[in-house]
Protein backbone atom coordinates (compact mmCIF):
# COMPACT_ATOMS: atom_id res chain seq x y z
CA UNK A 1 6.11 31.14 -50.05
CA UNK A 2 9.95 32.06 -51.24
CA UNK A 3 8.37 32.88 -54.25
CA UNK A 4 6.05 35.80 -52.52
CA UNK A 5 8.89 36.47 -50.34
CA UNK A 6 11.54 37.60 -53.33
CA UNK A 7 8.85 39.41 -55.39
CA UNK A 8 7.28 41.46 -52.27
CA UNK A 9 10.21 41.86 -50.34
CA UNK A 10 8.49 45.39 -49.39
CA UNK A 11 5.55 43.62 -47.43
CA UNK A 12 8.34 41.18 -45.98
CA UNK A 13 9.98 44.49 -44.40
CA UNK A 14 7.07 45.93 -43.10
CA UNK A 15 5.23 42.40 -41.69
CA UNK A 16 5.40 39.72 -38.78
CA UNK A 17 5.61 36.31 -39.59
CA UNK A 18 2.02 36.15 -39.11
CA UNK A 19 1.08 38.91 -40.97
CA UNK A 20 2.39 37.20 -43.77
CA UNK A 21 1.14 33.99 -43.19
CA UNK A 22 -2.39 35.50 -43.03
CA UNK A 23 -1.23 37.42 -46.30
CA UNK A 24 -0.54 34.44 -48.06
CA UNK A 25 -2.95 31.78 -46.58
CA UNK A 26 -0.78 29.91 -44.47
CA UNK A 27 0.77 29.47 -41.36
CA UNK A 28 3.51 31.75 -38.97
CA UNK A 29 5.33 28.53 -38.50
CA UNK A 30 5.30 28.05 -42.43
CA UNK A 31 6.64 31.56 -43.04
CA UNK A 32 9.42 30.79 -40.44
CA UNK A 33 10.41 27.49 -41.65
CA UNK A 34 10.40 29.01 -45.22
CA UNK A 35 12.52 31.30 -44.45
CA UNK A 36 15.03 29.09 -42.48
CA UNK A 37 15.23 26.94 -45.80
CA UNK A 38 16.39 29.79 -47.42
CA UNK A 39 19.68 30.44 -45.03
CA UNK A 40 18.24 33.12 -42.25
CA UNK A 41 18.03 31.54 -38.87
CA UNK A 42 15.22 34.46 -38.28
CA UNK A 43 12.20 36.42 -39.95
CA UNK A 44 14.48 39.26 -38.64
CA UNK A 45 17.98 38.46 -40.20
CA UNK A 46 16.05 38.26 -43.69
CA UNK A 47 14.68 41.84 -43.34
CA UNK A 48 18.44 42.69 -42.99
CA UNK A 49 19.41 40.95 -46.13
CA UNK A 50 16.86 42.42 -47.85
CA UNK A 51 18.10 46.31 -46.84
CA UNK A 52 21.44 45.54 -47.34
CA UNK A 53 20.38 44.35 -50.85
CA UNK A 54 18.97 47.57 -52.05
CA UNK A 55 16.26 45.77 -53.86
CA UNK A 56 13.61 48.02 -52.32
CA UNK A 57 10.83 48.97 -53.73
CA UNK A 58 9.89 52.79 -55.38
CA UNK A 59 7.01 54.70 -54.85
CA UNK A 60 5.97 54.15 -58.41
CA UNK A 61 5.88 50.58 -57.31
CA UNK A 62 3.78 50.98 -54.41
CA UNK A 63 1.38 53.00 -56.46
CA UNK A 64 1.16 49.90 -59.13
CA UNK A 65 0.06 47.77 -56.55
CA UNK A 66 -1.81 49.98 -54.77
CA UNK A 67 -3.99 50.88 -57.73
CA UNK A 68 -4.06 46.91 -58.88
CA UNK A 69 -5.60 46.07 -55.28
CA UNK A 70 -8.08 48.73 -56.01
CA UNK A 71 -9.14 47.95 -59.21
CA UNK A 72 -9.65 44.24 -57.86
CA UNK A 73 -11.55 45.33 -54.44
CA UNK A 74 -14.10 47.76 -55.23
CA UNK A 75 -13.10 50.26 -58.33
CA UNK A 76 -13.06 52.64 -56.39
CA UNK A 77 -9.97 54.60 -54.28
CA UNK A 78 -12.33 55.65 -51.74
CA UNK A 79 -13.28 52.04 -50.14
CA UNK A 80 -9.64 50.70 -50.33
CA UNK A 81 -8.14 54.16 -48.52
CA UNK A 82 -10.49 53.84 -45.57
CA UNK A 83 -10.37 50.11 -45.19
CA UNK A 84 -6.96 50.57 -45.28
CA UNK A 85 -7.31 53.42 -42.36
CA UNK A 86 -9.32 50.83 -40.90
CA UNK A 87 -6.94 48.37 -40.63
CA UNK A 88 -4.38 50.97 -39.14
CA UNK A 89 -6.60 51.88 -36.35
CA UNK A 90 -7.50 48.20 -35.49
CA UNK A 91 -3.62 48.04 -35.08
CA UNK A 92 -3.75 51.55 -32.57
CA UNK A 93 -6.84 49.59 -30.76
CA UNK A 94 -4.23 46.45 -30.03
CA UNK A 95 -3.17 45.19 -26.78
CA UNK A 96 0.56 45.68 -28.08
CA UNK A 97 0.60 48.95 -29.61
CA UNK A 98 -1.17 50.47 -26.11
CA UNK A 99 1.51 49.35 -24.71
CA UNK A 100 4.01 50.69 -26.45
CA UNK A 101 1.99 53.70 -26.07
CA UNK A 102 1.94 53.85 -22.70
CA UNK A 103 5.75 53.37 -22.63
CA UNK A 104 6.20 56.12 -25.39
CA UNK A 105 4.37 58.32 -22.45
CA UNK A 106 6.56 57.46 -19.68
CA UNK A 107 9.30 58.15 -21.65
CA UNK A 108 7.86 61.54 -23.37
CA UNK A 109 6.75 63.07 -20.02
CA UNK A 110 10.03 62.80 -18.56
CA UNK A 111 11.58 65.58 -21.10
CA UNK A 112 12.00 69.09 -20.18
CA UNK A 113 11.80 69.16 -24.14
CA UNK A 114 10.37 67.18 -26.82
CA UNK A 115 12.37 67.51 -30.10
CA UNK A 116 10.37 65.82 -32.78
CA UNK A 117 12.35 64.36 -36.13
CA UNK A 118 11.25 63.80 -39.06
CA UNK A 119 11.96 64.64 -42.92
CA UNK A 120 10.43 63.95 -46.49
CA UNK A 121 6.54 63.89 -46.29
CA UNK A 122 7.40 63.51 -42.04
CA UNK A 123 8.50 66.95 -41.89
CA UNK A 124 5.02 67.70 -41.87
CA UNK A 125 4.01 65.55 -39.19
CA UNK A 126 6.82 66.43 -37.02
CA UNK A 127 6.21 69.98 -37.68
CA UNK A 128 2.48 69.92 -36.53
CA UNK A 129 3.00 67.26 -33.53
CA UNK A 130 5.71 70.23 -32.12
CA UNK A 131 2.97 72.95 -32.61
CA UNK A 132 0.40 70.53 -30.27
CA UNK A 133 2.79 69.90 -28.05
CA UNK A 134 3.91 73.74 -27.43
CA UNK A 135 -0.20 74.32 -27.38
CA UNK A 136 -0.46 71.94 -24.57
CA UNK A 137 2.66 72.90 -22.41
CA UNK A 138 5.57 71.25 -23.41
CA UNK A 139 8.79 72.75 -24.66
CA UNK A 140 9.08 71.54 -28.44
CA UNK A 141 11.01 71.63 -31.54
CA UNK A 142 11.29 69.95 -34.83
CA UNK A 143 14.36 68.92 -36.63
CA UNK A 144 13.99 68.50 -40.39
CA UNK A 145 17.22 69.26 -41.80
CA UNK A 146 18.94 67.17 -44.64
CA UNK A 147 22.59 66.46 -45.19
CA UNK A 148 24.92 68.48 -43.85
CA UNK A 149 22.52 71.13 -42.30
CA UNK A 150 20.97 68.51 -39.96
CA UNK A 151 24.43 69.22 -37.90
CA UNK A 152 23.48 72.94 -37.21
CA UNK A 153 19.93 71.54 -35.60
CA UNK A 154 21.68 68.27 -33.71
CA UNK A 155 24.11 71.15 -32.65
CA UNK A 156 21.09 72.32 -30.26
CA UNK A 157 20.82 69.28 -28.63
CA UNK A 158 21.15 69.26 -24.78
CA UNK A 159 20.58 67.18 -21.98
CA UNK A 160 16.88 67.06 -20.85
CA UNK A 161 16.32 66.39 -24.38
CA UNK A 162 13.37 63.69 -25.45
CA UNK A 163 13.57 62.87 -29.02
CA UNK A 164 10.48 61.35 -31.01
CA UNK A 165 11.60 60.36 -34.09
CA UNK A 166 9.24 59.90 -36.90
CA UNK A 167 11.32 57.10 -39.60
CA UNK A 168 10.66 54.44 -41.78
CA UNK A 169 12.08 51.55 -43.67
CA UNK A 170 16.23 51.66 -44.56
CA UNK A 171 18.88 53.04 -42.05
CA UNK A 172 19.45 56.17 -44.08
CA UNK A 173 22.13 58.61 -43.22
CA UNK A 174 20.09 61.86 -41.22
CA UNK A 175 18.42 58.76 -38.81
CA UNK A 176 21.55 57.38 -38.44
CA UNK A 177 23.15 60.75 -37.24
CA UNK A 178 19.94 61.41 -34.93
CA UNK A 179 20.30 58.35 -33.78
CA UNK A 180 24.04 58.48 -32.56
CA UNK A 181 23.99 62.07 -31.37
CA UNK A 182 21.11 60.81 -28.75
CA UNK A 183 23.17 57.64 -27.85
CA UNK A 184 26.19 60.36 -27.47
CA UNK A 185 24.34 62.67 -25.68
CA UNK A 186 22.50 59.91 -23.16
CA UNK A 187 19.26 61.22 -24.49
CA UNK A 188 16.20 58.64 -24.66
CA UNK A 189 13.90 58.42 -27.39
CA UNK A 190 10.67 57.44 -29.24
CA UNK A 191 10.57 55.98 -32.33
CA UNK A 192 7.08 55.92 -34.50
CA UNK A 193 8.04 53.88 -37.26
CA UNK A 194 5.97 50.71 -39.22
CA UNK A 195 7.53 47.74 -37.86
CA UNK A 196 8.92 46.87 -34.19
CA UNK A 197 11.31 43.75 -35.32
CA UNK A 198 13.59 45.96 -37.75
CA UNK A 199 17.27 46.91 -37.95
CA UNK A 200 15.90 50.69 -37.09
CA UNK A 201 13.40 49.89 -34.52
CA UNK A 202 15.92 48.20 -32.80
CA UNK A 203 18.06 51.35 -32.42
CA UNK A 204 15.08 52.60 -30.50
CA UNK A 205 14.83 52.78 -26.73
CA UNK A 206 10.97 52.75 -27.31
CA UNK A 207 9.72 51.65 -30.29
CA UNK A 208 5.81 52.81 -31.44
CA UNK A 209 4.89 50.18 -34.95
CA UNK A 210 1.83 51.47 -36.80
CA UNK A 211 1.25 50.47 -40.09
CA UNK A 212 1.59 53.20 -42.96
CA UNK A 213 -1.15 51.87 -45.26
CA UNK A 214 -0.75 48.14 -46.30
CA UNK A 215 2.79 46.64 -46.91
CA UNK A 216 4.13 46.86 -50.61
CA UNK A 217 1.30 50.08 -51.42
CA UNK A 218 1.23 53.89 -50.91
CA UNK A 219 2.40 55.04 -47.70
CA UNK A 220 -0.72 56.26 -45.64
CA UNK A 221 -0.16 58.46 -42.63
CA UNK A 222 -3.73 58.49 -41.18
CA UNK A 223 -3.45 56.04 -38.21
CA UNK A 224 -0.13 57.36 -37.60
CA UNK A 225 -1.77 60.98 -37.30
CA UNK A 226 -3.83 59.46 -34.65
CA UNK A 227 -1.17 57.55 -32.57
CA UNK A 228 0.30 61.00 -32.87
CA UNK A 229 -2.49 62.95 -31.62
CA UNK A 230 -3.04 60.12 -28.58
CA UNK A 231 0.50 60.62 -27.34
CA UNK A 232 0.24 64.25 -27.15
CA UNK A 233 -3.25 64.41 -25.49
CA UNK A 234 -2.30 61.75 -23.31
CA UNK A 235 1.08 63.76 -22.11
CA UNK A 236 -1.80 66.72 -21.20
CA UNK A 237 -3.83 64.60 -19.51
CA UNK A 238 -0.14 63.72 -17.51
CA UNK A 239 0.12 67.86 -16.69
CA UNK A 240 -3.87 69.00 -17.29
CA UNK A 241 -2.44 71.92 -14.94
CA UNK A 242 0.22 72.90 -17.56
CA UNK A 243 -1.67 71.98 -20.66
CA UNK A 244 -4.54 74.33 -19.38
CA UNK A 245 -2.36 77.01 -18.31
CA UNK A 246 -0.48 76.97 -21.72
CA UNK A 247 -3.73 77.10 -23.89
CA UNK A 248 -5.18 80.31 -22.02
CA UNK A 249 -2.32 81.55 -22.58
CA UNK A 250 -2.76 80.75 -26.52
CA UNK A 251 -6.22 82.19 -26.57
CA UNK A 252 -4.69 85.72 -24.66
CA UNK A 253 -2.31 85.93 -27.31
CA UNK A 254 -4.14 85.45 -29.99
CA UNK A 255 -7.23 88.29 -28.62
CA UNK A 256 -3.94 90.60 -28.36
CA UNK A 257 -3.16 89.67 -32.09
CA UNK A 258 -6.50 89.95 -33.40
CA UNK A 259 -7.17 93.90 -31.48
CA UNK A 260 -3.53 94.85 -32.98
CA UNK A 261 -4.84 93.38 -36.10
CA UNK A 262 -8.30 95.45 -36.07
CA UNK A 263 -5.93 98.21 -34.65
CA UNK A 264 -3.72 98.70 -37.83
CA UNK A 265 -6.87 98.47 -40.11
């Protein structure tokens, strides 16, 4: 068990204790008691150690595993990518994570704007979760900024502000910022992340965990797509007036486009 612990410290970060334990072959109580042996009085205060370490994993890393467990499965990428989606959406389909859902909502629905974070391959996600959201009737916008030109988008920050924040694994500096702006500011927010019991989920005032793929491979955003997609037609379904309104609105708008369009030709 310490032995799987030091050499996938990756799939440590991003697992329960009985995640691992079913991992391994084993118990919860085993993985606990292991890692009480080795000096952490919790599952939790060893994921700590391990970021403050720096031994984390690269994505080069991730892909040698990833491409190890698919040689060994099947051969073939296609069967391990959508039993891995598989696995995600089992995790959506859980008693917990509807709950957390359902809390994500409260929280969401309460904004007279969503601003949605998220950089690296996030920036996407964010990006097309604010585009649903202004579709459907909410006031959105994304923050994607990097170093010092995140400050010129936190700058725009105000109350009635909801932030969902898209983030995974380490504490790295833009999060951090996000993070303590909101906290500054008194604004809640949503975090979609991998993991509920780490040192960043804990910054959150609601915390959504679905998986990214399995822990230690490629990152996989499929499941989290969907979790994404279920918050924002569930905040419509909380305003079906405004949603409704907002998307006949789109359609006008788009007719007016497409005669101006036919117009110029």
């Amino acid at each position: 068990m310490a032995k799987f612990i030091d050499e996938n410290r990756q799939i440590v970060l991003a697992s329960s204790a009985a995640a691992l334990g079913a991992r391994i072959g084993t118990s919860d109580a085993t993985v606990l008691r292991t890692v009480q042996t080795l000096g952490f009085a919790s599952l939790a205060d060893l994921k700590r150690a391990i970021l403050k370490s720096g031994s984390i994993s690269t994505p080069a890393d991730d892909m040698r595993r990833t491409l190890v467990d698919l040689e060994k499965a099947t051969g073939h990428a296609l069967d391990g990518i959508l039993q891995a989606h598989a696995e995600g959406l089992d995790v959506l389909r859980s008693a917990r994570c509807r709950a957390q859902m359902a809390a994500a909502v409260r929280v969401l629905d309460g904004a007279e704007r969503i601003a949605v974070f998220g950089i690296g391959p996030s920036a996407a996600l964010a990006t097309y979760v604010s585009t649903l959201l202004a579709r459907n009737g909410r006031r959105s916008r994304t923050i994607g900024a990097t170093g010092s030109m995140l400050a010129d988008q936190l700058l725009d920050l105000a109350k009635g502000d909801v932030l969902l924040i898209l983030a995974y694994g380490r504490l790295y500096r833009e999060v951090k910022a996000v993070f303590a702006e909101a906290k500054a500011l008194g604004l809640p927010n949503v975090l979609v992340t991998e993991a509920d019991d780490t040192p960043l989920a804990k910054l959150a005032d609601v915390c959504v965990a679905i998986p990214r793929g399995r822990p230690g491979q490629v990152a996989l955003h499929g499941a989290t797509l969907v979790g994404l997609e279920a918050l924002v037609l569930s905040l419509a379904a909380a305003r079906p007036e405004a949603a409704l309104a907002s998307l006949d609105n789109l359609n006008r708008l788009r007719r007016s486009t497409e005669v101006q369009t036919k117009t110029a030709k």
